[in-house]
Protein backbone atom coordinates (compact mmCIF):
# COMPACT_ATOMS: atom_id res chain seq x y z
CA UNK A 1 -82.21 20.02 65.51
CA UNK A 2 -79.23 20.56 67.79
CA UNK A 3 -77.16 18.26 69.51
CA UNK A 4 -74.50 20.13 72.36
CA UNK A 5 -74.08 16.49 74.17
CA UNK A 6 -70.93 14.09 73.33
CA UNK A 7 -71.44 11.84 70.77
CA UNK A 8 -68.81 9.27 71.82
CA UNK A 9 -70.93 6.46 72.57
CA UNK A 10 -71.11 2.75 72.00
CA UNK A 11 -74.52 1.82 72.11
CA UNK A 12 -76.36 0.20 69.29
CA UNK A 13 -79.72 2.06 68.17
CA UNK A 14 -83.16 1.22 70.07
CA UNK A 15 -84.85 -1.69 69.12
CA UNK A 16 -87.60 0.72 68.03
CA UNK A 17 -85.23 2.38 65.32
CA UNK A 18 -84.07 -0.80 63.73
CA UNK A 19 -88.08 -1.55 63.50
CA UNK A 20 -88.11 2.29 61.79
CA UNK A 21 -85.56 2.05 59.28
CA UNK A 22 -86.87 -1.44 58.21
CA UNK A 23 -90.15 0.30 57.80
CA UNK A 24 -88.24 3.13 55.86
CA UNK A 25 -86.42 0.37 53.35
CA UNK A 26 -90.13 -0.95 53.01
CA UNK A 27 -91.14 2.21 51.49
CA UNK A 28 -88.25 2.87 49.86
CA UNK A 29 -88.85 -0.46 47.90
CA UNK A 30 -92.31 0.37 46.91
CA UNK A 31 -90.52 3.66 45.72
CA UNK A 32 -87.92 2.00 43.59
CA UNK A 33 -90.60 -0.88 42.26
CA UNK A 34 -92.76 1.64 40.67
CA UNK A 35 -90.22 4.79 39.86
CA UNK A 36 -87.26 3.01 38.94
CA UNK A 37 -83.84 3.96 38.72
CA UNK A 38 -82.65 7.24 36.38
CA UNK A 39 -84.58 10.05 38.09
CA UNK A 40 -83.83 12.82 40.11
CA UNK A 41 -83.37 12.98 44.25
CA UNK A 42 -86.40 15.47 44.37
CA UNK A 43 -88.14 13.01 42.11
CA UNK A 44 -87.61 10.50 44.86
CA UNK A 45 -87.74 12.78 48.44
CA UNK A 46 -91.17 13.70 47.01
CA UNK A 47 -92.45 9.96 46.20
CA UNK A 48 -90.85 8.91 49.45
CA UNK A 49 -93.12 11.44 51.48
CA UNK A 50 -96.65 10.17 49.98
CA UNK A 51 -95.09 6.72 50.68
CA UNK A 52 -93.90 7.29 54.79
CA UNK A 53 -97.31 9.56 54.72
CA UNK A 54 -99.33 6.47 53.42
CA UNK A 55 -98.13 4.29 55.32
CA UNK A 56 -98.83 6.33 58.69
CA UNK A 57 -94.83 6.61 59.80
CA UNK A 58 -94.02 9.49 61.25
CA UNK A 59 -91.42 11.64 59.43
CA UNK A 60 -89.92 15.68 59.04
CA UNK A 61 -88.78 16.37 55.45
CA UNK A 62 -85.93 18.99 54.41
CA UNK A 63 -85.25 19.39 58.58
CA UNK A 64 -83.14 22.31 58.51
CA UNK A 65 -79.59 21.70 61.24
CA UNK A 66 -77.15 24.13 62.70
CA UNK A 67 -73.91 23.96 61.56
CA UNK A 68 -71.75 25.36 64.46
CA UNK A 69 -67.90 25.53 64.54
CA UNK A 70 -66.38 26.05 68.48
CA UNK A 71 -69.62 27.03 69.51
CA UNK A 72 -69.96 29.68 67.07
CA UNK A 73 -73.23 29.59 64.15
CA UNK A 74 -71.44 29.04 60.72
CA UNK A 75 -74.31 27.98 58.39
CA UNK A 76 -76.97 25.18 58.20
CA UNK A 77 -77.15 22.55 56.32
CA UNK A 78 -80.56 20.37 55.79
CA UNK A 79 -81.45 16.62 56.05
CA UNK A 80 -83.64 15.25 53.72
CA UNK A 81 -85.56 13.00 56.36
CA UNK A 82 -86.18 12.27 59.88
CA UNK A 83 -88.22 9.70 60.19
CA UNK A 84 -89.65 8.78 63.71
CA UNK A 85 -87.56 11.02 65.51
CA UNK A 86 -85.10 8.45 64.87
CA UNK A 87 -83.77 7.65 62.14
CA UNK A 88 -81.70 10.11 59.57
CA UNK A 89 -82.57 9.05 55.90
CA UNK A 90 -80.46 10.86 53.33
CA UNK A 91 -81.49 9.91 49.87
CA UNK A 92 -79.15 9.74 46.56
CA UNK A 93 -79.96 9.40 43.20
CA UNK A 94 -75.88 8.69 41.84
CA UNK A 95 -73.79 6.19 40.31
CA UNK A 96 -72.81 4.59 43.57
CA UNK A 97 -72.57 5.55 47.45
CA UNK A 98 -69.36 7.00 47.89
CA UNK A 99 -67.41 7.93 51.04
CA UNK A 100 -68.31 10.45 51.36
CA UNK A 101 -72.02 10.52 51.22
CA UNK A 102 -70.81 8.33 54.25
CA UNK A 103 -69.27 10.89 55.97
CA UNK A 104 -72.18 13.26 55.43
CA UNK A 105 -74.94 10.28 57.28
CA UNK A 106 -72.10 10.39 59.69
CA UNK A 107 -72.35 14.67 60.21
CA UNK A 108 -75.97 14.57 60.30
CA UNK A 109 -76.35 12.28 62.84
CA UNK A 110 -73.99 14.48 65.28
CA UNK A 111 -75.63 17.03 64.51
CA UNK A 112 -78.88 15.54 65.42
CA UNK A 113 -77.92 13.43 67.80
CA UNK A 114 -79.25 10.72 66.25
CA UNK A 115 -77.58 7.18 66.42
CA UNK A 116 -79.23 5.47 62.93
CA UNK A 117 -79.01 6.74 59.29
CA UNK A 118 -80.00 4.98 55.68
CA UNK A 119 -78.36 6.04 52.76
CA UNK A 120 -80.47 5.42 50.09
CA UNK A 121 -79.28 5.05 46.67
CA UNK A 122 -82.41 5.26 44.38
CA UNK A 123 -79.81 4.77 41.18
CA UNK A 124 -79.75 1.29 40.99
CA UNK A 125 -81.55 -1.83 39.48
CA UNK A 126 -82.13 -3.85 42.78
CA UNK A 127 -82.60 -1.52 45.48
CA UNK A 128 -80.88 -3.72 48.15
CA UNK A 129 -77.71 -3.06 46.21
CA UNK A 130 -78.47 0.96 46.64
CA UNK A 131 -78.95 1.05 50.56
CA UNK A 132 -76.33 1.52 53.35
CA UNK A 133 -76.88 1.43 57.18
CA UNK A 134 -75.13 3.76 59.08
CA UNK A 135 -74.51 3.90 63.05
CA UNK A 136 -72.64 6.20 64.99
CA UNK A 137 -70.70 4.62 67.48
């Protein structure tokens, strides 16, 4: 995905979003409850996948993005879901959320265009404590 478009904007994500990434924490808690903390990211991308699959929500894995610099191709970079079309789920399996993995949600969704991401922190004992909202605004 490529966004060209500013992304100085002040709107709060769609109704419709918020109802996604609630349905992404869902699965992300039946992830957690029967995985548990200590295992790897790919571990967890993979289990997250049969979970968005079974529960019929629409979702890209490993979406490949542009990385442009003044217009110019410099690389691309990959996020590890899209879920709906709209919302950017980047999942972690480390100590804690740091800045940043903050400041990478924030790239990817300029990149994309997107105005929701979850950072998902599988690393933890209540999974609540592992998950961060992020909007651009």
């Amino acid at each position: 995905m490529e966004h060209t478009g500013s992304w100085h904007s002040f709107e709060e994500p769609s109704e419709e979003a918020n109802r996604i990434a609630n349905a992404v924490i869902g699965a992300a808690i039946e992830v957690h409850r029967l995985l548990g903390p200590g295992q790897k990211e790919s571990i967890y991308k993979a289990a997250m996948c049969i979970e968005l699959r079974l529960r019929e929500i629409p979702f890209q894995c490993e979406v490949p993005i542009k990385l442009v610099y003044k217009g110019e191709p410099v690389g691309s970079g990959q996020v590890d879901l899209i879920v709906a079309n709209l919302v950017v789920v980047e999942l972690k399996a480390v100590e804690q959320i740091a800045a940043v993995h903050v400041s990478q949600a924030i790239s990817y969704l300029r990149l994309t265009g997107l105005r929701l991401a979850l950072l998902i922190n599988f690393n933890v004992a209540v999974l609540k404590e592992g998950i961060k909202r992020v909007v651009l605004s």
